[in-house]
C-alpha atoms as a PDB file:
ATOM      1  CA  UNK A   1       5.900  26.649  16.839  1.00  0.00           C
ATOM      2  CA  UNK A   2       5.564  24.339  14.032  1.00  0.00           C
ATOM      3  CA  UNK A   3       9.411  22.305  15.435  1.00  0.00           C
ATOM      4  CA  UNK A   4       7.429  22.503  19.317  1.00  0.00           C
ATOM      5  CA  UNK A   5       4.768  20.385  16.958  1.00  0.00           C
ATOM      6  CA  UNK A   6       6.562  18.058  15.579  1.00  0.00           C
ATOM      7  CA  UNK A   7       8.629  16.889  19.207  1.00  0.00           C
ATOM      8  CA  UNK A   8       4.829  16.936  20.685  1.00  0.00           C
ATOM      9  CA  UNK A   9       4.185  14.356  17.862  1.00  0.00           C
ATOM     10  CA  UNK A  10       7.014  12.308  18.390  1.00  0.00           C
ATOM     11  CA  UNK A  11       6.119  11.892  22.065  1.00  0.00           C
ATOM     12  CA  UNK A  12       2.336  10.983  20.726  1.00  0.00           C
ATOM     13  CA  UNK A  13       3.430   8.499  18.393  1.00  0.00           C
ATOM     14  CA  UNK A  14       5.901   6.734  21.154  1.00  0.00           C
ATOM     15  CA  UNK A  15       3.189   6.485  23.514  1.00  0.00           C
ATOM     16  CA  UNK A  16      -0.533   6.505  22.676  1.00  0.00           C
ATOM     17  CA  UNK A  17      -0.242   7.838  19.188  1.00  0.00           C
ATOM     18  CA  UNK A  18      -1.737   6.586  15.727  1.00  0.00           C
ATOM     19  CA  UNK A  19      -1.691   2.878  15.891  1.00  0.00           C
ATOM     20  CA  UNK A  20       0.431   2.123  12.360  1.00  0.00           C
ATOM     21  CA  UNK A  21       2.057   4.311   9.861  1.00  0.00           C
ATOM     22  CA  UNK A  22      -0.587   4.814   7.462  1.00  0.00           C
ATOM     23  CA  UNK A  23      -2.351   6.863  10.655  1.00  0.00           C
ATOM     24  CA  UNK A  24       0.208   9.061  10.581  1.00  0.00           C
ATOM     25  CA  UNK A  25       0.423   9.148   6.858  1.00  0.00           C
ATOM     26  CA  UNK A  26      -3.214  10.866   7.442  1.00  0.00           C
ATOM     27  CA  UNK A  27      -2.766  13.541  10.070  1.00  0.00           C
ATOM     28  CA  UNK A  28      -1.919  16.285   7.504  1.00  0.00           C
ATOM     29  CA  UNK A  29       1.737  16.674   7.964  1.00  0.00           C
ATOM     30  CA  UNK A  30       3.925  17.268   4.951  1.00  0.00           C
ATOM     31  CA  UNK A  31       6.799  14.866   5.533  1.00  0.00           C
ATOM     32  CA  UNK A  32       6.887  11.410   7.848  1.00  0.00           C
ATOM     33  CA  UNK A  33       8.926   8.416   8.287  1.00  0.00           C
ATOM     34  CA  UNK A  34       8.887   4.981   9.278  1.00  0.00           C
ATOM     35  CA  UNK A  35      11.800   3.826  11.515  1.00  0.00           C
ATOM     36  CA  UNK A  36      12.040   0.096  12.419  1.00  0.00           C
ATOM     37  CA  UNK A  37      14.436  -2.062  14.075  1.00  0.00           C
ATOM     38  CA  UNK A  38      16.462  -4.118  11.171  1.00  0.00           C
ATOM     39  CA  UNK A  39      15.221  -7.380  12.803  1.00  0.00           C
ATOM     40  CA  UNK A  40      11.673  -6.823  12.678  1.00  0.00           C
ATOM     41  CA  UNK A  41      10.551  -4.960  10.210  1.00  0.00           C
ATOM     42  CA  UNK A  42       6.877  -4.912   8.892  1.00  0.00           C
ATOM     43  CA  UNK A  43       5.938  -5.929  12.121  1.00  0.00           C
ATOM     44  CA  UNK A  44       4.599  -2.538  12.701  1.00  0.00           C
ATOM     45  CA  UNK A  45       7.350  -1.609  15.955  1.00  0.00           C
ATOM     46  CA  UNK A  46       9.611   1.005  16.105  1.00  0.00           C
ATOM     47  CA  UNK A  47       9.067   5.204  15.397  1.00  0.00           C
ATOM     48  CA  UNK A  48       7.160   7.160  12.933  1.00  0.00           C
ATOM     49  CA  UNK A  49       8.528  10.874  12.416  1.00  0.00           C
ATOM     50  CA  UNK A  50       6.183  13.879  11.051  1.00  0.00           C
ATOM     51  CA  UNK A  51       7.171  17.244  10.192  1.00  0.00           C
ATOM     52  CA  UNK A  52       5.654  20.315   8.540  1.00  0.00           C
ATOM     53  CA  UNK A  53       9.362  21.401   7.985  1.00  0.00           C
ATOM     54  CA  UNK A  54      11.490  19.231   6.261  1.00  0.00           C
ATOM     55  CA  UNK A  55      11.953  15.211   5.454  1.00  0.00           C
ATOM     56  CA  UNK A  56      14.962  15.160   6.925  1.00  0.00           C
ATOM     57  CA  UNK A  57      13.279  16.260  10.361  1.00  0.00           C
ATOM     58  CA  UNK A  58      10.689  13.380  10.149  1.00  0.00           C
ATOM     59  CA  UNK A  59      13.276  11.054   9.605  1.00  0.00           C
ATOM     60  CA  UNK A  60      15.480  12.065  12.325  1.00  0.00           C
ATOM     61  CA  UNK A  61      12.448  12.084  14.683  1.00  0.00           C
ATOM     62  CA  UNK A  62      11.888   8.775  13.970  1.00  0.00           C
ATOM     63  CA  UNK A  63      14.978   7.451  13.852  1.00  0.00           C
ATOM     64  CA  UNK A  64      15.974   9.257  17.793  1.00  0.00           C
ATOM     65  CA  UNK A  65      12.640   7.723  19.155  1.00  0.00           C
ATOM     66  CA  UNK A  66      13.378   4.162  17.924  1.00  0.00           C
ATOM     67  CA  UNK A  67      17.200   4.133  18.741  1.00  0.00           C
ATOM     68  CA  UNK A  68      15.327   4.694  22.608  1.00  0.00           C
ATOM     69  CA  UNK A  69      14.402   0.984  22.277  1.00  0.00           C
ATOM     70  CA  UNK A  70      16.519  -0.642  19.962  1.00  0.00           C
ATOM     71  CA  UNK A  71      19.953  -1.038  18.698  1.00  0.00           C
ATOM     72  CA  UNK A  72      19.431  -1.456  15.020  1.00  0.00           C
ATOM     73  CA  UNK A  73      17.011   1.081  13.338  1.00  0.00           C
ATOM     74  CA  UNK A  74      17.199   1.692   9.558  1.00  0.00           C
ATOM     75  CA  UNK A  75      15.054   3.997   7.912  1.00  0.00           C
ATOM     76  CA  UNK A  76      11.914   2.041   5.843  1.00  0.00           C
ATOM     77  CA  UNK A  77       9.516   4.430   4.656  1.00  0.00           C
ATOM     78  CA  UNK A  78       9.540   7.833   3.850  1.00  0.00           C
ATOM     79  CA  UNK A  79       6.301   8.885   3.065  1.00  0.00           C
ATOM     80  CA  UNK A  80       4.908   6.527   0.844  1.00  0.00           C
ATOM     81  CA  UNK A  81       8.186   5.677  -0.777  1.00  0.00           C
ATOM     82  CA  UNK A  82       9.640   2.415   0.439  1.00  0.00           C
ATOM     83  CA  UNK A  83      13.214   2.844   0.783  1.00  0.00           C
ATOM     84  CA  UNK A  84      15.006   0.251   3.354  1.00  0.00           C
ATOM     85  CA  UNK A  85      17.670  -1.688   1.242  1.00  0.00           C
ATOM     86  CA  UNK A  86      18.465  -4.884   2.876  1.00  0.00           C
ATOM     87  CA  UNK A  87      22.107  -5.714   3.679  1.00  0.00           C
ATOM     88  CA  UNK A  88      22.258  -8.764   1.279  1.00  0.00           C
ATOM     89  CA  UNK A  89      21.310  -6.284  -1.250  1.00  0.00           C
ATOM     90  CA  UNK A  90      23.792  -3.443  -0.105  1.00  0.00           C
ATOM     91  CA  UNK A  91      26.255  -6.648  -0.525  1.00  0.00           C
ATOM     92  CA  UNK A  92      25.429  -7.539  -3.761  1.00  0.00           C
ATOM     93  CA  UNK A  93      25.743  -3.848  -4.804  1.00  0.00           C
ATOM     94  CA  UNK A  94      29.328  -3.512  -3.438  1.00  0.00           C
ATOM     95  CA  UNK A  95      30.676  -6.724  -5.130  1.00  0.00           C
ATOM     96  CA  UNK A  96      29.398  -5.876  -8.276  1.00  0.00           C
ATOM     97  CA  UNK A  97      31.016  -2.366  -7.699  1.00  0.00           C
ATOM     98  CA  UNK A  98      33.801  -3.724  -6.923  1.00  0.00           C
ATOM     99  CA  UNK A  99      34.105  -6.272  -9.702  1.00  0.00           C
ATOM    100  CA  UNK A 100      33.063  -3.369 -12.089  1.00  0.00           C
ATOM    101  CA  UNK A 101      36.124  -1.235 -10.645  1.00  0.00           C
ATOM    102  CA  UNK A 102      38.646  -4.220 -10.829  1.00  0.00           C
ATOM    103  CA  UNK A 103      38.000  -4.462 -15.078  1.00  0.00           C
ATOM    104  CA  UNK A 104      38.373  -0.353 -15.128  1.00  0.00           C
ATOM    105  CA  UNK A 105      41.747  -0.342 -12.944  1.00  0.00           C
ATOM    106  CA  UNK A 106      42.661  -2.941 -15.052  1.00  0.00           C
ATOM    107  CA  UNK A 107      42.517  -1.485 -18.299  1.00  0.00           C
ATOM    108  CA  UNK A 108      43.871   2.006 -16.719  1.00  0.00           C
ATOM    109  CA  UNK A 109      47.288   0.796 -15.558  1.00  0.00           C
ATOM    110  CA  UNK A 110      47.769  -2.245 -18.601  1.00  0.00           C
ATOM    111  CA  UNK A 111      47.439   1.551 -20.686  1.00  0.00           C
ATOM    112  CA  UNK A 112      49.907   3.438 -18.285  1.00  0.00           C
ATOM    113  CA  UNK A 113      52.506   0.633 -18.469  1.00  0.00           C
ATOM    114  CA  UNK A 114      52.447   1.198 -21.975  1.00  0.00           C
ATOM    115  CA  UNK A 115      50.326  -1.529 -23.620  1.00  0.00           C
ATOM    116  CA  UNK A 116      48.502  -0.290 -26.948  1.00  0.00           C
ATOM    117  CA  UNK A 117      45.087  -1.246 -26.332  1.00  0.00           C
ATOM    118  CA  UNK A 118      43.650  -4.078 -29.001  1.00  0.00           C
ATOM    119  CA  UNK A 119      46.853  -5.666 -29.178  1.00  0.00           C
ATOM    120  CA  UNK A 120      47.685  -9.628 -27.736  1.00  0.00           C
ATOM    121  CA  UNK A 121      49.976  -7.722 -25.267  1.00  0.00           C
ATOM    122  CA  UNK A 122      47.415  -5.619 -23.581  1.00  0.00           C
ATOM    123  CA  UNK A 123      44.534  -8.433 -23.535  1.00  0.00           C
ATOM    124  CA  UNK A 124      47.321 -10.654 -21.754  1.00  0.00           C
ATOM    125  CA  UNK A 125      47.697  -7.674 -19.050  1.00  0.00           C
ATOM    126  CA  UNK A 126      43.677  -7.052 -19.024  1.00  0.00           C
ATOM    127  CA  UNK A 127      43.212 -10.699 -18.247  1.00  0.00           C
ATOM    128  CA  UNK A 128      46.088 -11.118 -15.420  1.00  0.00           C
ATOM    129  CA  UNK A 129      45.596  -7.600 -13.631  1.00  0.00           C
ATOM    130  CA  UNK A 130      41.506  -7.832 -13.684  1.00  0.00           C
ATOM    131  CA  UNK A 131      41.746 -11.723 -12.070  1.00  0.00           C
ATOM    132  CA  UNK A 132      44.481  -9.983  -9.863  1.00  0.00           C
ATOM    133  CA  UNK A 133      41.922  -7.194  -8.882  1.00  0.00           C
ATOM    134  CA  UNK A 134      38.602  -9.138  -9.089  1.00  0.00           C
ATOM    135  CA  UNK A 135      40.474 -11.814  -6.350  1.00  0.00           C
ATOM    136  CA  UNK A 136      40.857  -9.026  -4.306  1.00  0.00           C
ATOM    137  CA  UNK A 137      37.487  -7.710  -4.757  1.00  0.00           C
ATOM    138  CA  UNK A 138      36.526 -10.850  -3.508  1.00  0.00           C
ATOM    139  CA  UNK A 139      38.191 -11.275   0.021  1.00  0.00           C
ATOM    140  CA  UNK A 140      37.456  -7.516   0.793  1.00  0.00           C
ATOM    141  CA  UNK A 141      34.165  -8.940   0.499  1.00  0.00           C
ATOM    142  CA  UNK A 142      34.665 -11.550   2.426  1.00  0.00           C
ATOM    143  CA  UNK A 143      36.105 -10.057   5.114  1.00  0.00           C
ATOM    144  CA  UNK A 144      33.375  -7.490   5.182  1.00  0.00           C
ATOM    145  CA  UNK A 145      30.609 -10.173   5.411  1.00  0.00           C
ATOM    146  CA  UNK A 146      32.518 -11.533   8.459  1.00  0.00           C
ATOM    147  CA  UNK A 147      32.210  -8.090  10.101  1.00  0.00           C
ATOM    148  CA  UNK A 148      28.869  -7.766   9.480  1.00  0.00           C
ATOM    149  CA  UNK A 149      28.235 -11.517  10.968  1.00  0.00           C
ATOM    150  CA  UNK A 150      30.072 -10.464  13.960  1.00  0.00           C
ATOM    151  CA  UNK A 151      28.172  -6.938  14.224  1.00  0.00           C
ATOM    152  CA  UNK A 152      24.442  -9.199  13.800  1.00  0.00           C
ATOM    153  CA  UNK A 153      25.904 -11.980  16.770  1.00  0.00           C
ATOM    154  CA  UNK A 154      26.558  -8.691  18.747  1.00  0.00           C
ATOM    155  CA  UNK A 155      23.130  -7.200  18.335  1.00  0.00           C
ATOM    156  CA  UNK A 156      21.811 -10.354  18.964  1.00  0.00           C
ATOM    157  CA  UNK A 157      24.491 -11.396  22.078  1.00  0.00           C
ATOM    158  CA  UNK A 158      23.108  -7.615  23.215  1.00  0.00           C
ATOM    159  CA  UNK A 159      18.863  -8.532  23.074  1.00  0.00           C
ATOM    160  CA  UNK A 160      19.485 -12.151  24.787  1.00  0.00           C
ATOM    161  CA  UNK A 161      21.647  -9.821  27.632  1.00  0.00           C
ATOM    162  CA  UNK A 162      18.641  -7.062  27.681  1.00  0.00           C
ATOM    163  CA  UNK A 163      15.825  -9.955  27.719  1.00  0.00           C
ATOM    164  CA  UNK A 164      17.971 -11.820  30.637  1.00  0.00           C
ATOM    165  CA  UNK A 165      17.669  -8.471  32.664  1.00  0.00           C
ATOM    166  CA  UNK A 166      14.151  -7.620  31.994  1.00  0.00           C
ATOM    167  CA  UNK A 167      13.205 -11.558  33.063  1.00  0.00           C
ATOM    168  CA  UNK A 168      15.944 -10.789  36.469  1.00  0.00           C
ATOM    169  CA  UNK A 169      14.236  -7.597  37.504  1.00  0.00           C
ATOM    170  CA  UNK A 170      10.630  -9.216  36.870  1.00  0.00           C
ATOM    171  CA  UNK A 171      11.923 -12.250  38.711  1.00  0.00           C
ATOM    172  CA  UNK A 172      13.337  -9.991  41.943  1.00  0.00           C
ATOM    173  CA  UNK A 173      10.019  -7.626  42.041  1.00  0.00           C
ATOM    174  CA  UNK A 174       7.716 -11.203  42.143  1.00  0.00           C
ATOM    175  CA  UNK A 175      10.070 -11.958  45.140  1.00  0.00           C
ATOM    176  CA  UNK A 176       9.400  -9.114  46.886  1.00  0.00           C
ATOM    177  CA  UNK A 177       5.856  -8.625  45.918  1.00  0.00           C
ATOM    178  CA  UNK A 178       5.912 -12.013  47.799  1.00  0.00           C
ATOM    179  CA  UNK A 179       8.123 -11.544  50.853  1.00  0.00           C
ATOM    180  CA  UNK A 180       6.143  -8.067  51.329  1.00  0.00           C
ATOM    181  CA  UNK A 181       2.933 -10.440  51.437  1.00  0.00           C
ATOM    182  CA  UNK A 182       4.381 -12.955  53.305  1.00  0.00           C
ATOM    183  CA  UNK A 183       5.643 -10.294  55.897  1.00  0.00           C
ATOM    184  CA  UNK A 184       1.827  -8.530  56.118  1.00  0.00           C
ATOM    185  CA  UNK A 185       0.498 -11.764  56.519  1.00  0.00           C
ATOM    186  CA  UNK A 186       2.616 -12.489  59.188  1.00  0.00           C
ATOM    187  CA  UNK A 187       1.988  -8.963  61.032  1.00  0.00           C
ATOM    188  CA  UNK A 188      -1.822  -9.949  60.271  1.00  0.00           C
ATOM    189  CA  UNK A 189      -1.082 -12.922  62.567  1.00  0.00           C
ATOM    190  CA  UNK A 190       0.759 -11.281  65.371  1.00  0.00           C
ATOM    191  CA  UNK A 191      -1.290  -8.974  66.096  1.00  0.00           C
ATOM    192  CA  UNK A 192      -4.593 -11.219  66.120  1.00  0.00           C
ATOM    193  CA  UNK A 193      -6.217 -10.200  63.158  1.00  0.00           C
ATOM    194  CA  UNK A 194      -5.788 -13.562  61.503  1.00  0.00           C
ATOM    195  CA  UNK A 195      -5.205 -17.272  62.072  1.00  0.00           C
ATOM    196  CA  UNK A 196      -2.808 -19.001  59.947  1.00  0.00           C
ATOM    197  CA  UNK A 197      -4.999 -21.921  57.651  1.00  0.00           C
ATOM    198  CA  UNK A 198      -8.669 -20.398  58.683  1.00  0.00           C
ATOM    199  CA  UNK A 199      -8.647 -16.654  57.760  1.00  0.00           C
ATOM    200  CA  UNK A 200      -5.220 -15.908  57.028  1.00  0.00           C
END
């Protein structure tokens, strides 16, 4: 009963529901989430997820309903914890990571090739292997910064394609509203019920 609940709420929240998330935050259930497309978030668009079950439910409510409408949902709230992590801070993260690792791997192999740590001979190896490493650090990054450029010119190559379609199919039903008009009126006249310029 309680999952039948929670699906029910989903559908609410999609359609007529609670009109932000601090609504649903007050409907009593023990777990919700915030869902928003990466590109416009705090703009109050997207899914909210509620459970009585579990947070992980809530969240993957949320996260099915808004994937319905866009292409790049990332998780913002969960309950009244904010926890979306932008990607320039996921970057930052993973170079300094990976800069961190470089100076460990470093020291590791400078001590399996037989260098006796605090000697000039082991600094010397530190210094070349850890430039070696953090150099290589630093293209991975690059070269995952590219692919995330290319993956944000796709999502937005993808909305200017959806947005082209939704402005062709509004643009083809005006034409036939019109020509469906345009033939009634022309019936209208046939048949005598109207003359064209007076009453038609």
């Amino acid at each position: 009963m309680k999952f039948l609940i929670s699906t029910i709420l989903l559908i609410l929240l999609t359609s007529c529901g609670p009109s932000n998330y601090s609504d649903v935050r007050q409907m009593g259930y023990n777990y919700t989430a915030l869902v928003e497309s990466e590109d416009r978030i705090g703009q109050n668009v997207g899914a909210y997820g509620a459970s009585y079950n579990s947070q992980r439910e809530a969240t993957s409510n949320a996260m099915r309903a808004c994937r319905t409408a866009y292409s790049d949902c990332v998780l913002v709230y969960e309950g009244s914890r904010y926890v979306y992590v932008s990607q320039e801070e996921m970057n930052k993260v993973k170079i300094e990571t990976a800069l961190k690792n470089a100076n460990n791997k470093a020291r590791e192999e400078c001590l399996a090739l037989g260098f006796t740590s605090e000697t000039t001979e082991y600094a010397d190896c530190n210094l070349k292997l850890s430039s070696l490493y953090k150099e290589e650090a630093l293209e991975q990054q690059k070269i995952y910064l590219a692919e995330q450029q290319a993956k944000i010119a796709q999502r937005q190559a993808n909305a200017a394609k959806a947005q082209a379609q939704a402005a062709q199919r509004q643009a083809a039903e005006s034409q036939r509203r019109n020509s469906n008009a345009l033939m009634q009126q022309g019936m209208k006249m046939l048949s005598g019920q109207c003359t064209l310029g007076i009453d038609c």
